[in-house]
Every structure is written in C-alpha cells, then in structure tokens.
C-alpha atoms as a PDB file:
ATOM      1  CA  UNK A   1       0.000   0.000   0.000  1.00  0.00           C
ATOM      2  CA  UNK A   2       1.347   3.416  -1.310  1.00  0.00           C
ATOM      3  CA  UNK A   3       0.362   7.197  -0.300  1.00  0.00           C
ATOM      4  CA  UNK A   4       0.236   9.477  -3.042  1.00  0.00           C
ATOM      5  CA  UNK A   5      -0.398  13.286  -2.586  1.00  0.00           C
ATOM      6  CA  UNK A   6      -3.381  14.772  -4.472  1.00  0.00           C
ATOM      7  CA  UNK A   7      -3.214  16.705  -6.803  1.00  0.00           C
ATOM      8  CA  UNK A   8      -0.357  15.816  -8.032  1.00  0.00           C
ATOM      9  CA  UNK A   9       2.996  16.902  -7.463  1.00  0.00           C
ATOM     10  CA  UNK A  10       6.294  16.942  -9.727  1.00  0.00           C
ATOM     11  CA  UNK A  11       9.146  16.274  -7.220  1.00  0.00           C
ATOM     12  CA  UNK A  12      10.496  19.271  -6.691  1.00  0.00           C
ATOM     13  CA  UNK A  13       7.345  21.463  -5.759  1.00  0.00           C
ATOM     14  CA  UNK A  14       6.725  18.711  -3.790  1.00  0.00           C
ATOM     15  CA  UNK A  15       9.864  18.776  -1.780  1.00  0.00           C
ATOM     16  CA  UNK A  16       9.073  22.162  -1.536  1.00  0.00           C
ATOM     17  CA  UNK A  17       5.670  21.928  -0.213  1.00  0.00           C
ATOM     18  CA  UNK A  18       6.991  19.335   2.547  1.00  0.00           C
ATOM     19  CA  UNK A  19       9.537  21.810   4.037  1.00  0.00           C
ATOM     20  CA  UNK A  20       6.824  24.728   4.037  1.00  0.00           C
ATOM     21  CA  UNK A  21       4.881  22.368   6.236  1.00  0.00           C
ATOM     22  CA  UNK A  22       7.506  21.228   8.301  1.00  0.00           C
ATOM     23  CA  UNK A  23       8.325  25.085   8.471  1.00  0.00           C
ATOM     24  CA  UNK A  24       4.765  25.769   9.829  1.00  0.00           C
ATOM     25  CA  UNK A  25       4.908  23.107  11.989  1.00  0.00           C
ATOM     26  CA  UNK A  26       7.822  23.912  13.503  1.00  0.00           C
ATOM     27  CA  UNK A  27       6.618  27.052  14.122  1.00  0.00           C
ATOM     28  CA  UNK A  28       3.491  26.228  16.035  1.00  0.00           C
ATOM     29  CA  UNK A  29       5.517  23.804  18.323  1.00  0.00           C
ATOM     30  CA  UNK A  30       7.628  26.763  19.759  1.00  0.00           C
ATOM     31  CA  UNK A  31       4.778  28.781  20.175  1.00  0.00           C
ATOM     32  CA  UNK A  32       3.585  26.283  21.930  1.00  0.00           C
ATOM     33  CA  UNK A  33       6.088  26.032  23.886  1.00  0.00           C
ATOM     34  CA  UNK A  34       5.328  29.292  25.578  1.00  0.00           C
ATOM     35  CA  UNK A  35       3.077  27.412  27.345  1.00  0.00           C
ATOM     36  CA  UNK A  36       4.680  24.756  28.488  1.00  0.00           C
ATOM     37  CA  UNK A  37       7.477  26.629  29.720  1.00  0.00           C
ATOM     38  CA  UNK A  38       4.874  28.709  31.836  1.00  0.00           C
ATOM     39  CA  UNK A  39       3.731  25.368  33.390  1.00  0.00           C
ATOM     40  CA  UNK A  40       7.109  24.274  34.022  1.00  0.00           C
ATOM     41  CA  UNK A  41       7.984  27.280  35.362  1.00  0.00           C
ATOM     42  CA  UNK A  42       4.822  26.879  37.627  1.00  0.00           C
ATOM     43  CA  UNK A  43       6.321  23.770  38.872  1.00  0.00           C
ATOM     44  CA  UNK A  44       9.325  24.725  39.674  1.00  0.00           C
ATOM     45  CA  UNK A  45       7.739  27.963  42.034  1.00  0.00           C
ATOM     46  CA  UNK A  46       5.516  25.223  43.697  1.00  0.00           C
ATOM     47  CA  UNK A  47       9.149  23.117  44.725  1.00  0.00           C
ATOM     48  CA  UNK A  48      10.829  26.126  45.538  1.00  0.00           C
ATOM     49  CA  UNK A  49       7.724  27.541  47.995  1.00  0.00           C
ATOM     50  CA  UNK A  50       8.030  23.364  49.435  1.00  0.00           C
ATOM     51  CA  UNK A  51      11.580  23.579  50.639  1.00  0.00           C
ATOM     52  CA  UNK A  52      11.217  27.448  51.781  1.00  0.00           C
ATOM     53  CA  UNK A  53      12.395  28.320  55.448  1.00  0.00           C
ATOM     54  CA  UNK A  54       8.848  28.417  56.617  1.00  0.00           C
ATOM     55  CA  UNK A  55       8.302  28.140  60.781  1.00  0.00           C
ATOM     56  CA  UNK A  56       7.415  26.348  62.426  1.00  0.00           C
ATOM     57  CA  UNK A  57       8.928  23.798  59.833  1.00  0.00           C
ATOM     58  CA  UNK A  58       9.064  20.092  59.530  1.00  0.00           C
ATOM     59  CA  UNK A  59       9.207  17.717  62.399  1.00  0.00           C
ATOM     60  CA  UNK A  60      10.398  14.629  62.008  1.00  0.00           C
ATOM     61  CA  UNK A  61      10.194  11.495  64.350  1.00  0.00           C
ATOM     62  CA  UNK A  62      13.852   9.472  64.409  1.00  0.00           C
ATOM     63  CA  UNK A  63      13.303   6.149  66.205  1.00  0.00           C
ATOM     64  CA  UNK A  64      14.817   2.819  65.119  1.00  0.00           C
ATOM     65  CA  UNK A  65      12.065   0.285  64.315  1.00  0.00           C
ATOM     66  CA  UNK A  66      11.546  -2.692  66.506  1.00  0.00           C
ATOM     67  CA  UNK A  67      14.333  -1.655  69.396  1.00  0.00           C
ATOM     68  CA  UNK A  68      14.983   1.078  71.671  1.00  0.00           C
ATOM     69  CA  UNK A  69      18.466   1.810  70.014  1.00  0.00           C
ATOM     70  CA  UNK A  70      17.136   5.582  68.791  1.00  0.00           C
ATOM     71  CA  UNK A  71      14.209   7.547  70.108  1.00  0.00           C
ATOM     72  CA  UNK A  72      13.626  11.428  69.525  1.00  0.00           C
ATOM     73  CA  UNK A  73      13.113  14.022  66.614  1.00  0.00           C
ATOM     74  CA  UNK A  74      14.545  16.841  64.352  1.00  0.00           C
ATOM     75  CA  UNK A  75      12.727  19.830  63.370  1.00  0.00           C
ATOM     76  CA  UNK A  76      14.028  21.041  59.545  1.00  0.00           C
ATOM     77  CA  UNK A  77      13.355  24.352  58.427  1.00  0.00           C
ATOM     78  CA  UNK A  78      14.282  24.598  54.481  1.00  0.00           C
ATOM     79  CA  UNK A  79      17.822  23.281  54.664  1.00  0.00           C
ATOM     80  CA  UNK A  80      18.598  23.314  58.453  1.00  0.00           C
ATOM     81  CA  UNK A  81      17.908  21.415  61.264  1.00  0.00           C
ATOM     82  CA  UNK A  82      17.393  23.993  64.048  1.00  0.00           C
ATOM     83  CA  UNK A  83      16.128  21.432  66.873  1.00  0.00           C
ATOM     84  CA  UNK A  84      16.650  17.812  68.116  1.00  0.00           C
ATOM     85  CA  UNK A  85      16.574  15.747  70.608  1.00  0.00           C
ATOM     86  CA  UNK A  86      17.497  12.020  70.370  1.00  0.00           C
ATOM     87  CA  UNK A  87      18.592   9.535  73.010  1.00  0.00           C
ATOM     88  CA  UNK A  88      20.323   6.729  72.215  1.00  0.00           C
ATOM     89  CA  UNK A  89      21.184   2.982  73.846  1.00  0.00           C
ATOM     90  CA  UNK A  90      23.975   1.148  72.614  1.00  0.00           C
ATOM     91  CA  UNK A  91      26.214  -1.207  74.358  1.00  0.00           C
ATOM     92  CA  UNK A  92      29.275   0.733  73.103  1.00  0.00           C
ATOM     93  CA  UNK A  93      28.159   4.102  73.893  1.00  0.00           C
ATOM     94  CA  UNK A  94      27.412   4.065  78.237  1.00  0.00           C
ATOM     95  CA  UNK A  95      24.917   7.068  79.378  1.00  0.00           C
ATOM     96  CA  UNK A  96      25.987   9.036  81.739  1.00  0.00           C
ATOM     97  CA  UNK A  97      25.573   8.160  85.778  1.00  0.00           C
ATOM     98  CA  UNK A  98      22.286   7.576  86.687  1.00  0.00           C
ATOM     99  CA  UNK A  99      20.520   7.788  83.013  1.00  0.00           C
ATOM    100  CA  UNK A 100      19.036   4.929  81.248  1.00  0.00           C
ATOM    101  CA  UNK A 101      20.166   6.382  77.627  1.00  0.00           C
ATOM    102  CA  UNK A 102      22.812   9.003  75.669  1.00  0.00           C
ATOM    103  CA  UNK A 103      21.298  12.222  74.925  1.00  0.00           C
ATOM    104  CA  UNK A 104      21.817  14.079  71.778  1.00  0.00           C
ATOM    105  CA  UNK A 105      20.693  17.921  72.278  1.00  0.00           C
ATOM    106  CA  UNK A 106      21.004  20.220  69.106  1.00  0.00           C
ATOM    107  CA  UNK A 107      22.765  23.159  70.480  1.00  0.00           C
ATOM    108  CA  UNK A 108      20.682  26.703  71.060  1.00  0.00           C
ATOM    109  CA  UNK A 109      24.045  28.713  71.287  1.00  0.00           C
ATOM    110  CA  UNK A 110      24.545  31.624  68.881  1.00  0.00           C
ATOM    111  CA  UNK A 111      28.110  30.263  69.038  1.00  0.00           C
ATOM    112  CA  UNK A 112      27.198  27.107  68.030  1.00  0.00           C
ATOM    113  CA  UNK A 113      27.629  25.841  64.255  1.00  0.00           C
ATOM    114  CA  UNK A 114      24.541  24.675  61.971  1.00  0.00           C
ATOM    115  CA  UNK A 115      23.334  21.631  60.695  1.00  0.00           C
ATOM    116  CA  UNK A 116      22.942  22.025  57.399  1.00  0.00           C
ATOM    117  CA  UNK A 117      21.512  19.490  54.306  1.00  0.00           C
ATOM    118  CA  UNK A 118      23.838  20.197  52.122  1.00  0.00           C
ATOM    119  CA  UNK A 119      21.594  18.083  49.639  1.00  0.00           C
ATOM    120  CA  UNK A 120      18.331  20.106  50.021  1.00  0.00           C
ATOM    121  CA  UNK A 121      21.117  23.715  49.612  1.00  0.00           C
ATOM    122  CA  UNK A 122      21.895  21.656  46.164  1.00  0.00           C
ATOM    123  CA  UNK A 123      18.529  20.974  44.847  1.00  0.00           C
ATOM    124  CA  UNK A 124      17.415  24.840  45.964  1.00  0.00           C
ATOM    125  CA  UNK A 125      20.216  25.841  43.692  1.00  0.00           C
ATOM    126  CA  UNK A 126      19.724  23.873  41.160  1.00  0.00           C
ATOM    127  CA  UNK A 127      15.967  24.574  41.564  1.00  0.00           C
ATOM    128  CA  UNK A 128      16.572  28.144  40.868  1.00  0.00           C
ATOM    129  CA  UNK A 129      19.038  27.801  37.646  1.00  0.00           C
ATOM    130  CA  UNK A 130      16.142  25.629  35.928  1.00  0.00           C
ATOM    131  CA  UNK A 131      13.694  29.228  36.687  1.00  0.00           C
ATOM    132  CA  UNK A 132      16.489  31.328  35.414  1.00  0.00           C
ATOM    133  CA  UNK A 133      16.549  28.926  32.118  1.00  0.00           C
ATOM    134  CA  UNK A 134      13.231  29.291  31.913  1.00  0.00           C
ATOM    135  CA  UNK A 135      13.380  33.022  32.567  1.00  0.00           C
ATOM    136  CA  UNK A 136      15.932  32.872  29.951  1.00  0.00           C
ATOM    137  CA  UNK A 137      14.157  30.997  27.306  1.00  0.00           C
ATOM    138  CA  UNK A 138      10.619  33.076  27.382  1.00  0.00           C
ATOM    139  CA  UNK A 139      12.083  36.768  27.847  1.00  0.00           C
ATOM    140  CA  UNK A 140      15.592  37.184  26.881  1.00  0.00           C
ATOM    141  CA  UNK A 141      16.476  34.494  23.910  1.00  0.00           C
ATOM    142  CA  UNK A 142      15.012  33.766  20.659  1.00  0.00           C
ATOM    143  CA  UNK A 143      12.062  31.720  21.099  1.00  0.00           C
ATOM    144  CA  UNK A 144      11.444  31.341  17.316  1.00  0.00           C
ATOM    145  CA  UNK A 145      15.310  29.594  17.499  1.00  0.00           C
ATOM    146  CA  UNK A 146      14.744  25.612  16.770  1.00  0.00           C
ATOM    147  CA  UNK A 147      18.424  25.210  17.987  1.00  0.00           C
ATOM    148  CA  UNK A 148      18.300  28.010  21.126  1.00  0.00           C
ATOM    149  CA  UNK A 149      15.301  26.239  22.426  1.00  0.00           C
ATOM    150  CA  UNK A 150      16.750  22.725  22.409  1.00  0.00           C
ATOM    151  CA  UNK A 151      19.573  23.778  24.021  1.00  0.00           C
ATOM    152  CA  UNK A 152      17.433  25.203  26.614  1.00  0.00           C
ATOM    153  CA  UNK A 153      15.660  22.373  26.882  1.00  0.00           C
ATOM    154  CA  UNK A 154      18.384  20.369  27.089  1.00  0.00           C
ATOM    155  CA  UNK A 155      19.906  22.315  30.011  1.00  0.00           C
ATOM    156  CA  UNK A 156      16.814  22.203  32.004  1.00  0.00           C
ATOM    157  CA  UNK A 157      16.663  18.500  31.476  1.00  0.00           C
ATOM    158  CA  UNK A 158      20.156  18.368  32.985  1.00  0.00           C
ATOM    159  CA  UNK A 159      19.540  20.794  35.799  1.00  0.00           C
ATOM    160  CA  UNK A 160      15.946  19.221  36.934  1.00  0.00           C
ATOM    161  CA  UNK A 161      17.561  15.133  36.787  1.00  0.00           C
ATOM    162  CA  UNK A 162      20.559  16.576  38.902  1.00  0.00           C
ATOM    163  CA  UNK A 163      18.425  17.815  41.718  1.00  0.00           C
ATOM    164  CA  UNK A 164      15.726  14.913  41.809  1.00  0.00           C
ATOM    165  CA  UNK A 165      18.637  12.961  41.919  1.00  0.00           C
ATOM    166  CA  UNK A 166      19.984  14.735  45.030  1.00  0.00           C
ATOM    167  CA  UNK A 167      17.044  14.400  46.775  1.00  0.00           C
ATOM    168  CA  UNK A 168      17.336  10.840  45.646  1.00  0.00           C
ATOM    169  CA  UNK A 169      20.974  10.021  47.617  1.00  0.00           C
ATOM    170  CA  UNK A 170      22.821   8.057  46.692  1.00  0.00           C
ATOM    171  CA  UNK A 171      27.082   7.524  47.632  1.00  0.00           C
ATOM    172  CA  UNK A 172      28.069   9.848  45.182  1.00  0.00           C
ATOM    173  CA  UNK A 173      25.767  12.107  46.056  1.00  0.00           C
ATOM    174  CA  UNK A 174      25.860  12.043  49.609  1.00  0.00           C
ATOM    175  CA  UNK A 175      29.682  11.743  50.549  1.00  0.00           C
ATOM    176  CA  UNK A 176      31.987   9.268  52.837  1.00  0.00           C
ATOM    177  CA  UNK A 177      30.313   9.078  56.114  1.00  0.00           C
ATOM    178  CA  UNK A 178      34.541   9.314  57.470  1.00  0.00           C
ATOM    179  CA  UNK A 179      34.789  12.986  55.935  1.00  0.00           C
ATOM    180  CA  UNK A 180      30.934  14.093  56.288  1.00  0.00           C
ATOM    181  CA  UNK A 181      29.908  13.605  59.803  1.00  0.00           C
ATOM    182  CA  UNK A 182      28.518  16.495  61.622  1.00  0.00           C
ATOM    183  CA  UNK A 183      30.551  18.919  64.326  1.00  0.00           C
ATOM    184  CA  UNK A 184      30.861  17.534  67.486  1.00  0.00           C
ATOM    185  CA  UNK A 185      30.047  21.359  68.815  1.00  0.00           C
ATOM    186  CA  UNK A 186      26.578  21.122  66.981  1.00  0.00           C
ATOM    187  CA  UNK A 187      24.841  19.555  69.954  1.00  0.00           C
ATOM    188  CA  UNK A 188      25.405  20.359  73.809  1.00  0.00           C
ATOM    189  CA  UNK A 189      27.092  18.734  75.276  1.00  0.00           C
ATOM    190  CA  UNK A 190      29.173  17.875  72.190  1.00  0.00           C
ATOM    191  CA  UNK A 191      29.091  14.539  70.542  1.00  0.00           C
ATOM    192  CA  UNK A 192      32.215  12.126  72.220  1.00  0.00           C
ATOM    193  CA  UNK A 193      34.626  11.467  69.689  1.00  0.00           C
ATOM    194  CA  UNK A 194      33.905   7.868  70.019  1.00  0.00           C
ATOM    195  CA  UNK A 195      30.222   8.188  67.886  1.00  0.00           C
ATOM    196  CA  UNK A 196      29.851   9.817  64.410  1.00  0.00           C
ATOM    197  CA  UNK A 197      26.527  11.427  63.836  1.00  0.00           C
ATOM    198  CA  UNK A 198      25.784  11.438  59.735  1.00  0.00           C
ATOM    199  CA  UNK A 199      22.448  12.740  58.761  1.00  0.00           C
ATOM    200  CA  UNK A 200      21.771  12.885  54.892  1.00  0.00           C
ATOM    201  CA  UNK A 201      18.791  12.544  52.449  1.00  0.00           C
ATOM    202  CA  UNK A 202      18.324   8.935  50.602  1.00  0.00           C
ATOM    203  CA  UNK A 203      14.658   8.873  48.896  1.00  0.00           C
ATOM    204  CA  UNK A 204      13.392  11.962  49.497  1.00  0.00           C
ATOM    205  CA  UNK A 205      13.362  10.820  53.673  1.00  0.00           C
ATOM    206  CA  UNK A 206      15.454  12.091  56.239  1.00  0.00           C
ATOM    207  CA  UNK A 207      18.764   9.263  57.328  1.00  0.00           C
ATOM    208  CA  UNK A 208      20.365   9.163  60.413  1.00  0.00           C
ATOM    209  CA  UNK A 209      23.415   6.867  60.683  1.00  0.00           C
ATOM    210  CA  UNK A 210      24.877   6.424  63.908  1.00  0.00           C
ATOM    211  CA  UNK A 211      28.610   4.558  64.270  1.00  0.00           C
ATOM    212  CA  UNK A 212      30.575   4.219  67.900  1.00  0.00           C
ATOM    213  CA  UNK A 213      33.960   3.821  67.227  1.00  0.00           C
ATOM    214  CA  UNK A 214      37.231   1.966  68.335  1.00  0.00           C
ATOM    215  CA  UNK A 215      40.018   4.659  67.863  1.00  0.00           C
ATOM    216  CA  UNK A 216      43.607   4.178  67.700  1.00  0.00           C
ATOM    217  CA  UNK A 217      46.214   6.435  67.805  1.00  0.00           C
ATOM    218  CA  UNK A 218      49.856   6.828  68.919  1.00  0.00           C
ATOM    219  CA  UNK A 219      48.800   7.954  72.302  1.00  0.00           C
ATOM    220  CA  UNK A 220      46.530   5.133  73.071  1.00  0.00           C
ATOM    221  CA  UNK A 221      46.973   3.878  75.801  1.00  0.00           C
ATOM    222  CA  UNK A 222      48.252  -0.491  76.095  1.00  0.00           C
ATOM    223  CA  UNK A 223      47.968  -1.407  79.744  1.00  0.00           C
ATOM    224  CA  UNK A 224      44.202  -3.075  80.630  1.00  0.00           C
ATOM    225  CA  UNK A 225      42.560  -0.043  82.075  1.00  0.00           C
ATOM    226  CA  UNK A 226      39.150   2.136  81.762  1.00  0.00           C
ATOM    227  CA  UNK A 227      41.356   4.696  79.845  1.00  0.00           C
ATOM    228  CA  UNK A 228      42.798   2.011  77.240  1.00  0.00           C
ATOM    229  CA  UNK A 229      39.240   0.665  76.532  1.00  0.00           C
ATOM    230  CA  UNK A 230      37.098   3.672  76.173  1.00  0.00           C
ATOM    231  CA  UNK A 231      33.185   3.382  75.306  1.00  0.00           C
ATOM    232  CA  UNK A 232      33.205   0.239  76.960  1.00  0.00           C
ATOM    233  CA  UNK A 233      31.098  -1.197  79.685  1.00  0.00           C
ATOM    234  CA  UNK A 234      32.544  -3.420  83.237  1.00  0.00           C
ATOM    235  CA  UNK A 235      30.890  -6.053  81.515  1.00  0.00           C
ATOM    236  CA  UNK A 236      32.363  -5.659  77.869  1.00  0.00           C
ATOM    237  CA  UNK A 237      35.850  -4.990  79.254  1.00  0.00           C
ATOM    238  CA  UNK A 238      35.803  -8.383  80.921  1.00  0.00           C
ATOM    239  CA  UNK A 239      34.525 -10.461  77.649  1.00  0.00           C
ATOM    240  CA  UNK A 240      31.418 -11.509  79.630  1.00  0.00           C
ATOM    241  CA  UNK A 241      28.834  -9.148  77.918  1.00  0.00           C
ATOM    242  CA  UNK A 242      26.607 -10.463  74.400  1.00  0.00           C
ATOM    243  CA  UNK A 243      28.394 -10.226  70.822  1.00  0.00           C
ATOM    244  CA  UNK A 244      28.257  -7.055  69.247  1.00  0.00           C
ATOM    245  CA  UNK A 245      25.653  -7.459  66.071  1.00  0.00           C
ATOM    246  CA  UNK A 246      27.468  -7.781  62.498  1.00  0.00           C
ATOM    247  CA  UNK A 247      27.376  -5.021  59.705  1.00  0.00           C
ATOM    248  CA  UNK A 248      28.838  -4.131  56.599  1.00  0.00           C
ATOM    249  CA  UNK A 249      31.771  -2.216  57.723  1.00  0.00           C
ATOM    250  CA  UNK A 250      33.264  -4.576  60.408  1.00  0.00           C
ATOM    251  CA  UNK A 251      36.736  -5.541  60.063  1.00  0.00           C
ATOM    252  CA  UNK A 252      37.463  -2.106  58.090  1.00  0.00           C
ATOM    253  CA  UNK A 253      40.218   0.654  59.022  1.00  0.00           C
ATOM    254  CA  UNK A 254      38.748   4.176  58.352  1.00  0.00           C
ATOM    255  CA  UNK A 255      40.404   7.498  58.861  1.00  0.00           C
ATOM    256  CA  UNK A 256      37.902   9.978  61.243  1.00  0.00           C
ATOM    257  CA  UNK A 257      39.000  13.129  61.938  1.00  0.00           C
ATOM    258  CA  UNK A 258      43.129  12.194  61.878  1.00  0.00           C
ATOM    259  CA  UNK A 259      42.647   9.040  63.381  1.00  0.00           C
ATOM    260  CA  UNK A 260      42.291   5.367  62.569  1.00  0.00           C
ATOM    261  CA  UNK A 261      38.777   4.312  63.237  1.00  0.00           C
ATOM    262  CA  UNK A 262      37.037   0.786  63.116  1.00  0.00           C
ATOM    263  CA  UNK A 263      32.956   0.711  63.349  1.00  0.00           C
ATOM    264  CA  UNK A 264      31.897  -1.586  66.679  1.00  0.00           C
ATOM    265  CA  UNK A 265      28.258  -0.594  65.781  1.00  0.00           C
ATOM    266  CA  UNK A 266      26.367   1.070  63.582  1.00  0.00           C
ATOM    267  CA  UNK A 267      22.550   1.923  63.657  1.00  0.00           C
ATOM    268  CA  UNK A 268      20.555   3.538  60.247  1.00  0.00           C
ATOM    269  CA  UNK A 269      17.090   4.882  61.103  1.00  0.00           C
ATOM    270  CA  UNK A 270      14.579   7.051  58.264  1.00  0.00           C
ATOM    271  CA  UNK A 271      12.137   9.256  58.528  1.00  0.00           C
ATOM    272  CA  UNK A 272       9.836   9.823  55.840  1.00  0.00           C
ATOM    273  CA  UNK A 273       9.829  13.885  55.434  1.00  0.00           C
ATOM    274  CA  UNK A 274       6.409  14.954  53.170  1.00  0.00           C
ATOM    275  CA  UNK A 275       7.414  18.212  51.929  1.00  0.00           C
ATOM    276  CA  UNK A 276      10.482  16.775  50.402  1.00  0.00           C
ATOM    277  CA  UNK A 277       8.673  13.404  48.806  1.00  0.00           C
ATOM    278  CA  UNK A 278       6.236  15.811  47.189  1.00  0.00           C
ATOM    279  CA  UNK A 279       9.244  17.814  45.827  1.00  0.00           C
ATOM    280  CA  UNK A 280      10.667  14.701  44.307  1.00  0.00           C
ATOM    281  CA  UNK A 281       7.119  13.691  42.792  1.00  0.00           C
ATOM    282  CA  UNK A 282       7.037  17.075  41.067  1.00  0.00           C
ATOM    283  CA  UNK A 283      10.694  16.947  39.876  1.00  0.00           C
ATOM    284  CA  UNK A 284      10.038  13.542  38.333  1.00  0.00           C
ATOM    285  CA  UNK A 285       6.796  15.125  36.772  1.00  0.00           C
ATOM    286  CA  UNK A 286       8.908  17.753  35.137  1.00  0.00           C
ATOM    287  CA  UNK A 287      11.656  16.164  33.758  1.00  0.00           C
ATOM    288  CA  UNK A 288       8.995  13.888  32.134  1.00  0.00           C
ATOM    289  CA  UNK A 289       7.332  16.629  30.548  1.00  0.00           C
ATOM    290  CA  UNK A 290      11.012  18.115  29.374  1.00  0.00           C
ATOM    291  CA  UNK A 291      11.452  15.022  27.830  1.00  0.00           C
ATOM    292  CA  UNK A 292       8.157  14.931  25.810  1.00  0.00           C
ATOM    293  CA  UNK A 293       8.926  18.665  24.732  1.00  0.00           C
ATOM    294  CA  UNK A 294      12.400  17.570  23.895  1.00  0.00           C
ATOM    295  CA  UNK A 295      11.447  14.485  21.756  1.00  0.00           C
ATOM    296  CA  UNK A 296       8.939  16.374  19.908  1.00  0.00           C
ATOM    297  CA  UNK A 297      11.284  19.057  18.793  1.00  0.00           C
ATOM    298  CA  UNK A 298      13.591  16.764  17.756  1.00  0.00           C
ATOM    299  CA  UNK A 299      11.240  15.389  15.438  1.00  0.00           C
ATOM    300  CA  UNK A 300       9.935  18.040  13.757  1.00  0.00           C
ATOM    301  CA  UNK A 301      13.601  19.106  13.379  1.00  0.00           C
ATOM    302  CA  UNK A 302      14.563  15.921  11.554  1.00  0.00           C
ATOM    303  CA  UNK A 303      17.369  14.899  14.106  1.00  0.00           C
ATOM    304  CA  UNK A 304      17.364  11.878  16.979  1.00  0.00           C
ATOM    305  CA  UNK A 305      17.715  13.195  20.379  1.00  0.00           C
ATOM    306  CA  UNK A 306      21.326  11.428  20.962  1.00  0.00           C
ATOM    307  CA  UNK A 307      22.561  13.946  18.042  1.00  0.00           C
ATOM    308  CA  UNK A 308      20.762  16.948  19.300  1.00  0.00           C
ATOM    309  CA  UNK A 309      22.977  15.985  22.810  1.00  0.00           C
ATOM    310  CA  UNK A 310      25.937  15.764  20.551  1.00  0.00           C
ATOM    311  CA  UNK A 311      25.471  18.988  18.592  1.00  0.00           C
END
C-alpha cells in the first residue's frame, strides 16, 4: 500500500511543499512552547515555595524500628535542622551516671555551628538555575530559534535530573560518612569522639546513621585499664557481655577526623519527610514533561535526540 499526494505533485514542488509544512509546523511547536514553559515554570515555584524556610517547619520522628536503640526528633526548616533531641542505647556508647540512655541535644548557642543538608542547599540551587533557564528561554532568547530552544531544553533536562537525583541520595551524592559527619560542637554537650553522627537525604526521607567507634592512635593507651578501653562497659571490658551485632563495615580501618577508626556498631534509622517526597514527585513530573517537549522538537527538526545531545 502506497500514499500518493493529491493533486499531483512533480518532485520538486513537492519537496518544496513538505519543508513549508515542516516550516509551519515547527513554528506552532515553539509557540507552543510558551506554554509549556509557563507550566514548568509553575512547577518549579511550587518546589521552591516546598523547601522554603517556613516556621514552624518540619518535624520529624527518628526512632529505630523494633528496638529502643534511637528515640527522639529533628525539626528542619528549608535546609537546616534547628532542633533535636534524640537519646540513644547502645552497648558501646554508656549514658551518663544515673541515666538509662545518651542524649543528643542540638545546640541553642549563637556560638554554636549549623546543621545544614547540604543536599536540600543543592537541589534549591539547582531549583533556581532551571527558573532562570526558563526566565531565559521566554524573555531574553530567541524563542522562534529551533536550535536556542533545544539547548534550553536540554539544560533544564540536565539541571531538573541533577536535583531529583539529590534528593534521591545516593554515595556519590551524599559523601563518605569518614569525611561528612557532623561537628561535634553542633549539639550540647558535644558529641564524644567515640560516635559519628551522619544525617543525609536517601529517597526523598530524612537518614540518620549512627557509628561508635574503636580509635587508635599513637597515644593510646596499652595497659588493661578504663582509659585504654574507652566506650566500653565493666561487663564488655571483661569479655562476659553479648556479641556485638554484624554489619557491613566490620573488620574495616577508616580514617575519622586524623585518626584510625574501626565501626563496633552502627545503627541507620529514616524518617519519611512529606514536603520533600512531594518535591521529588514534582521533579520527576517535570523532567517527564522536558522530555516529551524535547522528543517532539527533535522530530519536527529531523534529528534523533542522541545527536541533538551531541550537537
């Protein structure tokens, strides 16, 4: 089966004809993409107002499932955490006299340094690039430009997967937990340098890994005393307390904060944070809806997407 054009053509006014229409139809797809780049730029406002310092903020409940390892909360407020308070049991990590658990107070001292996401400061950034690109695209270029418009496009395709996928996590995303713990002066009193305190963002939910630590050093001391055993109960010192549980960093030699460190245990606890998972969801949304804009220019331009990334 055949398509013929009616009336009929010769060849050339009918390769004519064709890029007239193509020409036309190119032309109503970037007009039309005035509107889409109003609704993506609609899109983006709505993520920015979701991850906007707004009090009384976000709190969020920390406590390990199934065990009384972790119990407390954070409050986040845009990219900070500006109040916690956890308490922790561990065998490795004794309370103090007289208290049935470690707390963990976020510091209220002007003095004192903040806890910061440096995820969520990412995607804000990167938030506000893809509204300049936008901004750029609808005001300031040529928006009758086949080629300026993909680029755009292409650039706000970049920008938008980079930030969902910092509110996704991930290792490369989030950093060594060795070089990216928080300051031991960010909670009163401040942390012991036997416990790293790593709080990141892995699925759009708030992670809180906890690690005690065996240290070693030049100084340490050899002889069997409290000093040479630090973090370590009557009970543990002797051998006659249970088996520490097994995870995937024991046996390994880590350097934290200048000094050898192995991991005796280490506790992970989420917490699902709402503003943030709706951020994602919207992200996803518009880097979908880049794509469909992107595949249809490339059509009607006569190239495949993987050269318009090339060119």
């Amino acid at each position: 089966m055949s398509t013929a054009v009616w009336p009929y053509l010769p060849p050339d006014e009918l390769t004519k004809a064709e890029e007239v229409t193509l020409a036309r139809e190119l032309e109503w797809l970037l007009n039309s993409f005035q509107e889409t780049l109003a609704s993506l730029k609609s899109g983006l406002e709505e993520c920015v107002a979701l991850l906007a310092p707004k009090e009384p903020g976000s709190t969020l409940v920390l406590s390990s499932l199934r065990s009384e390892c972790v119990k407390g909360f954070v409050t986040r407020v845009g990219t900070r955490i500006v109040k916690g308070d956890i308490h922790i049991r561990l065998p490795t990590l004794p309370p103090f006299r007289s208290a049935s658990s470690y707390p963990l107070h976020l510091s209220s001292l002007p003095t004192a340094p903040s806890l910061v996401l440096t995820q969520l400061t990412s995607v804000c950034n990167l938030i506000n690039q893809s509204l300049d690109v936008v901004d750029t695209s609808t005001w300031t270029g040529d928006a009758h430009d086949a080629n300026f418009i993909a680029g755009q496009l292409r650039l706000l395709s970049d920008l938008i997967q980079e930030a969902r996928q910092a509110l996704k996590g991930g290792n490369e995303v989030v950093g060594k937990w060795w070089e990216s713990s928080v300051d031991e002066n960010i909670f009163e009193p401040p942390l012991p340098p036997t416990l790293s305190f790593h709080l990141s963002i892995c699925e759009a939910s708030l992670l809180l890994q906890l690690r005690t630590l065996q240290l070693t050093n030049p100084s340490t001391p050899t002889s069997f005393t409290s000093d040479a055993l630090p973090g370590l109960s009557l009970r543990q010192r002797l051998g006659l307390a249970a088996r520490l549980p097994e995870h995937d960093e024991s046996g390994r030699a880590f350097t934290f904060r200048g000094q050898e460190a192995r991991v005796r245990e280490k506790v992970r606890v989420e917490s699902q944070d709402p503003s943030l998972m709706a951020v994602m969801a919207k992200l996803s949304a518009l880097e979908h809806a880049v794509g469909v804009a992107r595949g249809s220019l490339a059509i009607v331009m006569g190239v495949e997407e993987e050269e318009e990334e090339d060119g």
